[in-house]
Protein backbone atom coordinates (compact mmCIF):
# COMPACT_ATOMS: atom_id res chain seq x y z
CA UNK A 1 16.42 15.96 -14.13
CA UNK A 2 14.31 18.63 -14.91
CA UNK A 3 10.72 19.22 -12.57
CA UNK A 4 8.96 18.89 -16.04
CA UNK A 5 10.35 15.01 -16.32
CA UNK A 6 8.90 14.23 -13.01
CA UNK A 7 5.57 15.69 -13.76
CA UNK A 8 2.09 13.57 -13.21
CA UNK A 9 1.78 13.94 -17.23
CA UNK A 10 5.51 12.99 -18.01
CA UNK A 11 5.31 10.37 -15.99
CA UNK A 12 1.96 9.34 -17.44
CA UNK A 13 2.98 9.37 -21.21
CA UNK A 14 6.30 7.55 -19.84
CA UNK A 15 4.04 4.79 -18.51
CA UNK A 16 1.73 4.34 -21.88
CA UNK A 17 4.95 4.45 -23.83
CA UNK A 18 6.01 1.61 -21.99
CA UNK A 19 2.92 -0.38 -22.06
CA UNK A 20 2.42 0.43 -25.82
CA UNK A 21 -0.88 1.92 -25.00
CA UNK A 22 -2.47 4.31 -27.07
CA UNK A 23 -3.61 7.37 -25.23
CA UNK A 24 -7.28 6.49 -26.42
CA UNK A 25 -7.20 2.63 -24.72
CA UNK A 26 -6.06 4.70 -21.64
CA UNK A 27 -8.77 7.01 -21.38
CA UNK A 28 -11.83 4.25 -22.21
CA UNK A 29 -10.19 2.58 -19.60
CA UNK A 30 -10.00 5.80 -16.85
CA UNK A 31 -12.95 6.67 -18.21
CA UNK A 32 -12.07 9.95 -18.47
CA UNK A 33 -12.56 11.80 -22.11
CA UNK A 34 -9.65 11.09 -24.32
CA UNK A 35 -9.71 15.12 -24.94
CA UNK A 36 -8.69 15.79 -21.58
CA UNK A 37 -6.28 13.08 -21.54
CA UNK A 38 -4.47 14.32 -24.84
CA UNK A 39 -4.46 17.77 -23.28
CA UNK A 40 -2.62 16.92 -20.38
CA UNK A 41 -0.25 14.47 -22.15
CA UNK A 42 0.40 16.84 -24.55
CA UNK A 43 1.72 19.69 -21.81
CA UNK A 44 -1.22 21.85 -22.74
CA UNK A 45 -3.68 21.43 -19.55
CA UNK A 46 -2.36 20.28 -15.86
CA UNK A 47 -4.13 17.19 -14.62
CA UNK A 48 -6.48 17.52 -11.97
CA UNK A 49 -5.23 16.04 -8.92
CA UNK A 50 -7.68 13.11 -9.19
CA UNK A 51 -7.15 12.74 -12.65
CA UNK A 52 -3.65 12.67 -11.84
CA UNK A 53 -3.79 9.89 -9.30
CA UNK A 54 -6.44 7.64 -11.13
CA UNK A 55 -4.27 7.23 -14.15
CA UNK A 56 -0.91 6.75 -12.28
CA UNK A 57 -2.56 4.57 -9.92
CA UNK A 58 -4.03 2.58 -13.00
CA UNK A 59 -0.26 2.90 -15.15
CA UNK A 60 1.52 1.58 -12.20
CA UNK A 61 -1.56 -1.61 -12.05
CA UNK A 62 -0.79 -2.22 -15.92
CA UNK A 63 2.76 -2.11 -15.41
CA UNK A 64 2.39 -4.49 -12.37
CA UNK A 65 0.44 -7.04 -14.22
CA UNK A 66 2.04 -7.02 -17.44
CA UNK A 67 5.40 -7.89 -15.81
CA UNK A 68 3.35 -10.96 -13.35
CA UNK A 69 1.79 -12.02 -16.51
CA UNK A 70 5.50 -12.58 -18.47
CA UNK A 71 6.33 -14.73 -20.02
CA UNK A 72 3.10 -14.25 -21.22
CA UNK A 73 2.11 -11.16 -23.20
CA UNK A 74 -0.37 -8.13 -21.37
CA UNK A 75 -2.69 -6.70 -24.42
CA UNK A 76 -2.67 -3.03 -23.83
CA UNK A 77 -5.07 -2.68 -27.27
CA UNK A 78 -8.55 -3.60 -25.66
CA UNK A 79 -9.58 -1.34 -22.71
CA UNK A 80 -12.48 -3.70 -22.50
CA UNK A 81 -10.61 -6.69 -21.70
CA UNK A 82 -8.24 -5.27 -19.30
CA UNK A 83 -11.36 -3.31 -17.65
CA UNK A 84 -12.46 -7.42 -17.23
CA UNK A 85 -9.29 -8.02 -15.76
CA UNK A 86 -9.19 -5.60 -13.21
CA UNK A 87 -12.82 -5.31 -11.72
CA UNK A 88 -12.35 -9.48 -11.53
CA UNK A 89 -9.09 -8.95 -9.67
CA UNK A 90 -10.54 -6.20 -7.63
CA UNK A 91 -13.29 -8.43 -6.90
CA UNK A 92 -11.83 -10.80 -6.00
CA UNK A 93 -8.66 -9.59 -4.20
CA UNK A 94 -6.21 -10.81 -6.56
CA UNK A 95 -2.87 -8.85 -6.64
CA UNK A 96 -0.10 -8.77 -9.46
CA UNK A 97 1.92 -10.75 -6.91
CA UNK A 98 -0.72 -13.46 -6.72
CA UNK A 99 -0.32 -13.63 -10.53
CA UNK A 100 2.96 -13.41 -10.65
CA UNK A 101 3.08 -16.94 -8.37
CA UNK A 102 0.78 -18.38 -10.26
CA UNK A 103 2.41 -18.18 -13.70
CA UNK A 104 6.10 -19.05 -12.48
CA UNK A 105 4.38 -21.76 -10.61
CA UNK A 106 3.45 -22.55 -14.16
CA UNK A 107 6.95 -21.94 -16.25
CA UNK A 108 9.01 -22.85 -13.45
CA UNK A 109 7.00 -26.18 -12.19
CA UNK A 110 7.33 -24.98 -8.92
C-alpha cells in the first residue's frame, strides 16, 4: 500500500465514493468551499489539518449512520437534510449505535 492510498484526501474520496456523495453535497455540508474540496480530492492542494479532520470526522459519521439506518436507505443527495440529521443528533446526544437499536428493534421485533 502506497503512503498516497492512506492519505487524508484518498481516504476522503474513498469515503464519498462509498456513500455515493458528490463532492459538492460534501462540501455544503463541511461548509467548506467546494473549490478547496475538489483541489484536495483531486491531489492538487494538501488539506489543511482541520480541513482534514472535519471531513474524515464527518465521512466516518455518514458512514456510521448509513449502516445504523439499513435496512433503510441514508440519502447522501441533500446536504440540507443530513445537516438536520446531525445537529438533531448532536443535540440531542443520539449516536449511530442508538440508531442502530432502534431500527433492528424495528426489523427484528426485538
Amino acid at each position: 500500500m502506497s503512503f498516497a492510498a492512506l492519505s487524508a484526501e484518498s481516504r476522503i474520496k474513498s469515503r464519498l465514493q462509498d456513500l455515493n456523495m458528490s463532492a459538492v453535497a460534501l462540501a455544503k455540508l463541511a461548509g467548506i468551499p467546494a473549490s478547496r474540496l475538489n483541489l484536495g480530492l483531486n491531489n492538487l492542494r494538501e488539506f489543511s489539518i482541520s480541513d482534514a479532520e472535519r471531513l474524515l470526522g464527518l465521512t466516518k459519521t455518514l458512514q456510521e449512520c448509513r449502516d445504523a439506518f439499513a435496512p433503510l436507505p441514508l440519502s447522501t443527495k441533500d446536504p440540507e437534510q443530513l445537516r438536520n440529521l446531525l445537529d438533531h443528533m448532536e443535540h440531542n446526544n443520539i449516536t449511530p449505535a442508538d440508531i442502530r437499536q432502534i431500527v433492528q428493534r424495528i426489523f427484528n421485533g426485538k
